[in-house]
N, C-alpha and C. Protein backbone atom coordinates (compact mmCIF):
# COMPACT_ATOMS: atom_id res chain seq x y z
N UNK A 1 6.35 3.23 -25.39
CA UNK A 1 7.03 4.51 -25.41
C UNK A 1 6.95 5.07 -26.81
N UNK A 2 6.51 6.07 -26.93
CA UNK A 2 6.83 6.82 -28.11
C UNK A 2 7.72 6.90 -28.88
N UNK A 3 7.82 6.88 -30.19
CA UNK A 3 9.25 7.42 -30.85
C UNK A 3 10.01 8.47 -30.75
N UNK A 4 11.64 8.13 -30.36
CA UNK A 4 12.05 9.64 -29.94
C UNK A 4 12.80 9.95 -30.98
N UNK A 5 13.48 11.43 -30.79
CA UNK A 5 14.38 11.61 -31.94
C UNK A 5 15.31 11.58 -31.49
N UNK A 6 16.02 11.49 -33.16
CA UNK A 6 17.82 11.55 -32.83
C UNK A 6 18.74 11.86 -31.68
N UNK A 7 18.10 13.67 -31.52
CA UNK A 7 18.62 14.25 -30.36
C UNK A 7 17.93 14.03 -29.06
N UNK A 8 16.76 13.40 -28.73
CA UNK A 8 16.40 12.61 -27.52
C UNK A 8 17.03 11.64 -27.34
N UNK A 9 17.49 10.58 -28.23
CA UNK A 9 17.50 9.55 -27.87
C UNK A 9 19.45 9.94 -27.69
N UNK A 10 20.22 10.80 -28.23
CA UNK A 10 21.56 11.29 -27.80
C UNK A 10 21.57 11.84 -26.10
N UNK A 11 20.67 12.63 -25.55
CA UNK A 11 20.33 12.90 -25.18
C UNK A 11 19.96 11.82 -23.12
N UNK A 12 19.65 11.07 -23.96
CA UNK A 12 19.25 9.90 -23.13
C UNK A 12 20.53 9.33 -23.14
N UNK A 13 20.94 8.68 -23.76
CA UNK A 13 22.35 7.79 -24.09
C UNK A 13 23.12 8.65 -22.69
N UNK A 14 23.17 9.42 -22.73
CA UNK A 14 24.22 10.39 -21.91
C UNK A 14 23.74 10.04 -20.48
N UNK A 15 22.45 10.23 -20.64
CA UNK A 15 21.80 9.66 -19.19
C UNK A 15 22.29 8.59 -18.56
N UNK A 16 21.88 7.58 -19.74
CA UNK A 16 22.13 5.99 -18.89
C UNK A 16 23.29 5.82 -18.90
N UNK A 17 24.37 6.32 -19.39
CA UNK A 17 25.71 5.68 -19.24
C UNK A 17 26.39 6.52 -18.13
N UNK A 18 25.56 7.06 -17.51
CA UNK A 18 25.65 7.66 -15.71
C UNK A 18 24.81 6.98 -15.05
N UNK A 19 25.73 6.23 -13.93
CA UNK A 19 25.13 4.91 -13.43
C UNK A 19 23.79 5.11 -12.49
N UNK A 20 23.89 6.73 -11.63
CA UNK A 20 23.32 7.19 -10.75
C UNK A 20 21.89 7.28 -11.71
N UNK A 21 21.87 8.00 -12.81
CA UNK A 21 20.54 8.44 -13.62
C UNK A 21 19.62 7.40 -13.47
N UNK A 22 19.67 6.00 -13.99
CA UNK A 22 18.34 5.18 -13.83
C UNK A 22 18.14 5.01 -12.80
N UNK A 23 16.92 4.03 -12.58
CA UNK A 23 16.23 3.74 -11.20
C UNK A 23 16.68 2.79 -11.11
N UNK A 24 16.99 2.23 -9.35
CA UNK A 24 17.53 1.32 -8.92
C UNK A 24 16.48 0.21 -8.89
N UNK A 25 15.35 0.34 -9.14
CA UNK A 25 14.00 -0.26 -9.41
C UNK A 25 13.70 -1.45 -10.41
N UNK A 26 14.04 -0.37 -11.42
CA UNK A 26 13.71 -1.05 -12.91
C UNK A 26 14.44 -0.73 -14.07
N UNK A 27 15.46 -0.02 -13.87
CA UNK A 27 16.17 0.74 -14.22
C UNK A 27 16.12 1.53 -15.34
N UNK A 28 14.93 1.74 -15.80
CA UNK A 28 14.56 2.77 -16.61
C UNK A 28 14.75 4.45 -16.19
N UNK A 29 14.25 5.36 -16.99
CA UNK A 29 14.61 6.74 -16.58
C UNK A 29 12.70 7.38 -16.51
N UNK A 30 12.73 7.96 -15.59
CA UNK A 30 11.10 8.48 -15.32
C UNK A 30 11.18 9.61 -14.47
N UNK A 31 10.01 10.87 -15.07
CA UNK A 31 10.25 11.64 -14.01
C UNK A 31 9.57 11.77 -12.46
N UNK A 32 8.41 11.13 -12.46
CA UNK A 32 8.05 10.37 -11.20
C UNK A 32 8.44 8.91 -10.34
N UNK A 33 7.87 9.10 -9.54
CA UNK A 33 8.16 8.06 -8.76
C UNK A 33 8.06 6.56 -9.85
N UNK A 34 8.98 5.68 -9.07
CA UNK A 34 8.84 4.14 -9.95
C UNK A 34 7.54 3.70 -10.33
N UNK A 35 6.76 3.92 -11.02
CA UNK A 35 5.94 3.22 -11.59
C UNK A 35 5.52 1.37 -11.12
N UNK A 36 6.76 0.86 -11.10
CA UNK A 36 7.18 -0.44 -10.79
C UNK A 36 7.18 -1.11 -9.21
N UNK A 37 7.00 0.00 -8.33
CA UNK A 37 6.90 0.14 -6.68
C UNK A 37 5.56 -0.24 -5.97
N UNK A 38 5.04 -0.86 -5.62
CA UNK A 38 4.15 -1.01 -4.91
C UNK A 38 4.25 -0.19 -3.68
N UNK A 39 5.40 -0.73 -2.72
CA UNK A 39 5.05 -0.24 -1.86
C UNK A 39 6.87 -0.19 -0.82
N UNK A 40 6.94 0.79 -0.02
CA UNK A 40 8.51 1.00 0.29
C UNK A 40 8.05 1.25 1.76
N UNK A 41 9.14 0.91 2.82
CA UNK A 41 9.09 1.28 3.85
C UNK A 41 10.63 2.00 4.48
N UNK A 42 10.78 3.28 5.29
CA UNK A 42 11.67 3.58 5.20
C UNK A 42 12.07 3.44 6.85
N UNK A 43 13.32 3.48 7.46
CA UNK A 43 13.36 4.08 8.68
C UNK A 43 14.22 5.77 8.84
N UNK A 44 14.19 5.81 10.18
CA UNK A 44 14.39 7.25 10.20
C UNK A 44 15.53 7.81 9.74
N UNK A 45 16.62 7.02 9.18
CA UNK A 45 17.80 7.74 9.11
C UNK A 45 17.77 8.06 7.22
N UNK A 46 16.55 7.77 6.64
CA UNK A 46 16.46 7.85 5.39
C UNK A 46 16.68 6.50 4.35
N UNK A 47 16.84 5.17 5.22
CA UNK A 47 17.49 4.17 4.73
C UNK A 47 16.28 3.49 4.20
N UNK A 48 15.75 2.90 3.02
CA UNK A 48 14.85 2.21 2.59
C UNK A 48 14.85 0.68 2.93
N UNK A 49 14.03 -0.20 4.10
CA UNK A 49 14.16 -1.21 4.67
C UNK A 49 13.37 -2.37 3.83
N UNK A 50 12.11 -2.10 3.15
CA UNK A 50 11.59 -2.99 2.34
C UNK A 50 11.04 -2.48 1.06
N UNK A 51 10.70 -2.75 0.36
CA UNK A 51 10.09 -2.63 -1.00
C UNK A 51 9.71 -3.72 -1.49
N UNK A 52 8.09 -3.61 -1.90
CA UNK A 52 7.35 -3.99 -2.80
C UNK A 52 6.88 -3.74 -4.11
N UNK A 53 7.26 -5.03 -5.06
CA UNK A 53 7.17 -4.52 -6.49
C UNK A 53 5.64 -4.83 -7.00
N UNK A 54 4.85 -4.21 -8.39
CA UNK A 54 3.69 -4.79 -8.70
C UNK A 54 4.08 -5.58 -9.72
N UNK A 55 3.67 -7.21 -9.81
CA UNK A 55 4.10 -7.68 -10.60
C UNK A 55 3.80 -7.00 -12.48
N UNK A 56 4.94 -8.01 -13.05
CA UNK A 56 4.88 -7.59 -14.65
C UNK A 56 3.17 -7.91 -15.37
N UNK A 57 3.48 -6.92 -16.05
CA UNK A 57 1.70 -6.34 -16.87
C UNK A 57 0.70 -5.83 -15.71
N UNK A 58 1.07 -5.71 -14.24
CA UNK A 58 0.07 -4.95 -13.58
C UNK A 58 0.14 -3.21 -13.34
N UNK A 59 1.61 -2.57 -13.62
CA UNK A 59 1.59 -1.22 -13.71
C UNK A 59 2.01 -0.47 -14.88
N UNK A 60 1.58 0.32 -15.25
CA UNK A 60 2.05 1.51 -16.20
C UNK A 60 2.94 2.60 -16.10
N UNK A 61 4.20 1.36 -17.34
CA UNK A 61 5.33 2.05 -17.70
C UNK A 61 5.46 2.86 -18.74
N UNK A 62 4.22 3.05 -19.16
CA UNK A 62 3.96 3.83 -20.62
C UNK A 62 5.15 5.25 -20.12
N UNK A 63 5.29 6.29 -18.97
CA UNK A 63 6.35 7.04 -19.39
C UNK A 63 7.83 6.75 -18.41
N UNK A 64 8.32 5.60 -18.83
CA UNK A 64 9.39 5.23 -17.98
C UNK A 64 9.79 4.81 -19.72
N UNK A 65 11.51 5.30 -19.75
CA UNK A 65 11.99 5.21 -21.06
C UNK A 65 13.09 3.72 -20.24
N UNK A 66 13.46 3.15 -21.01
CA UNK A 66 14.48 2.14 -20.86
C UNK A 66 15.55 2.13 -21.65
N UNK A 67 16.88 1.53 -21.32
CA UNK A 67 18.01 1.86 -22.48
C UNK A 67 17.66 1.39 -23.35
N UNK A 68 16.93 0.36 -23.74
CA UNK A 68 16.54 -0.29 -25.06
C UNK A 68 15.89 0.52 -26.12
N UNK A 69 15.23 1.48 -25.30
CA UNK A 69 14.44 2.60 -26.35
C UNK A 69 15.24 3.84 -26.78
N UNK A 70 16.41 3.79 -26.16
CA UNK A 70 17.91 4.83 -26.98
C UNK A 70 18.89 4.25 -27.42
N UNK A 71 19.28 2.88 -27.00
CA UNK A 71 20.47 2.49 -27.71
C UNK A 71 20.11 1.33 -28.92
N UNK A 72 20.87 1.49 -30.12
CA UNK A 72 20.81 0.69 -30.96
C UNK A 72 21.39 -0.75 -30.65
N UNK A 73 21.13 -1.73 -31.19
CA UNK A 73 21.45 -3.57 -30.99
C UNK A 73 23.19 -3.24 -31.09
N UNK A 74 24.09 -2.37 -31.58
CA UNK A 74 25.23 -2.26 -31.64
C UNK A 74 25.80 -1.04 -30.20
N UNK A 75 24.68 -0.63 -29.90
CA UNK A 75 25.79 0.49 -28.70
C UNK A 75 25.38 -0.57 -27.73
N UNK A 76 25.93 0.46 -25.93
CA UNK A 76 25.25 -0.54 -25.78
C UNK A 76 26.13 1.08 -24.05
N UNK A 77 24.72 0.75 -22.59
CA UNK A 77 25.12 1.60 -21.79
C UNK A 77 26.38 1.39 -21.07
């Protein structure tokens, strides 16, 4: 992830400490779909019945931000 600034990374903070904002996935913040998803199956009432993840080092999280990349070793979400 890129370096953000001050006011991004304030910005963000606000995000993650709203429980709904990250992904229930991976819990990073992204504006597309999970990155981290292989593959989901839903039924009709909108309810998500399975999900498949791609394992770690096989997908690109390059723009999925994580709390680690806004909060300092002292805050915390």
């Amino acid at each position: 992830m890129a370096d953000l600034t001050a006011a991004q990374k304030q910005l963000l903070q606000g995000l993650f400490k709203s429980p709904e904002a990250s992904c229930l996935d991976c819990g990073g913040y992204h504006l597309r779909s999970c990155p981290r998803v292989k593959r989901q199956a839903w039924i009709g009432n909108g309810n998500r019945t399975e999900v498949e993840y791609w394992q770690s080092g096989q997908y690109d999280d390059s723009e999925t931000i994580y709390p680690e990349d806004v909060f300092d070793d002292t805050e915390s979400a």
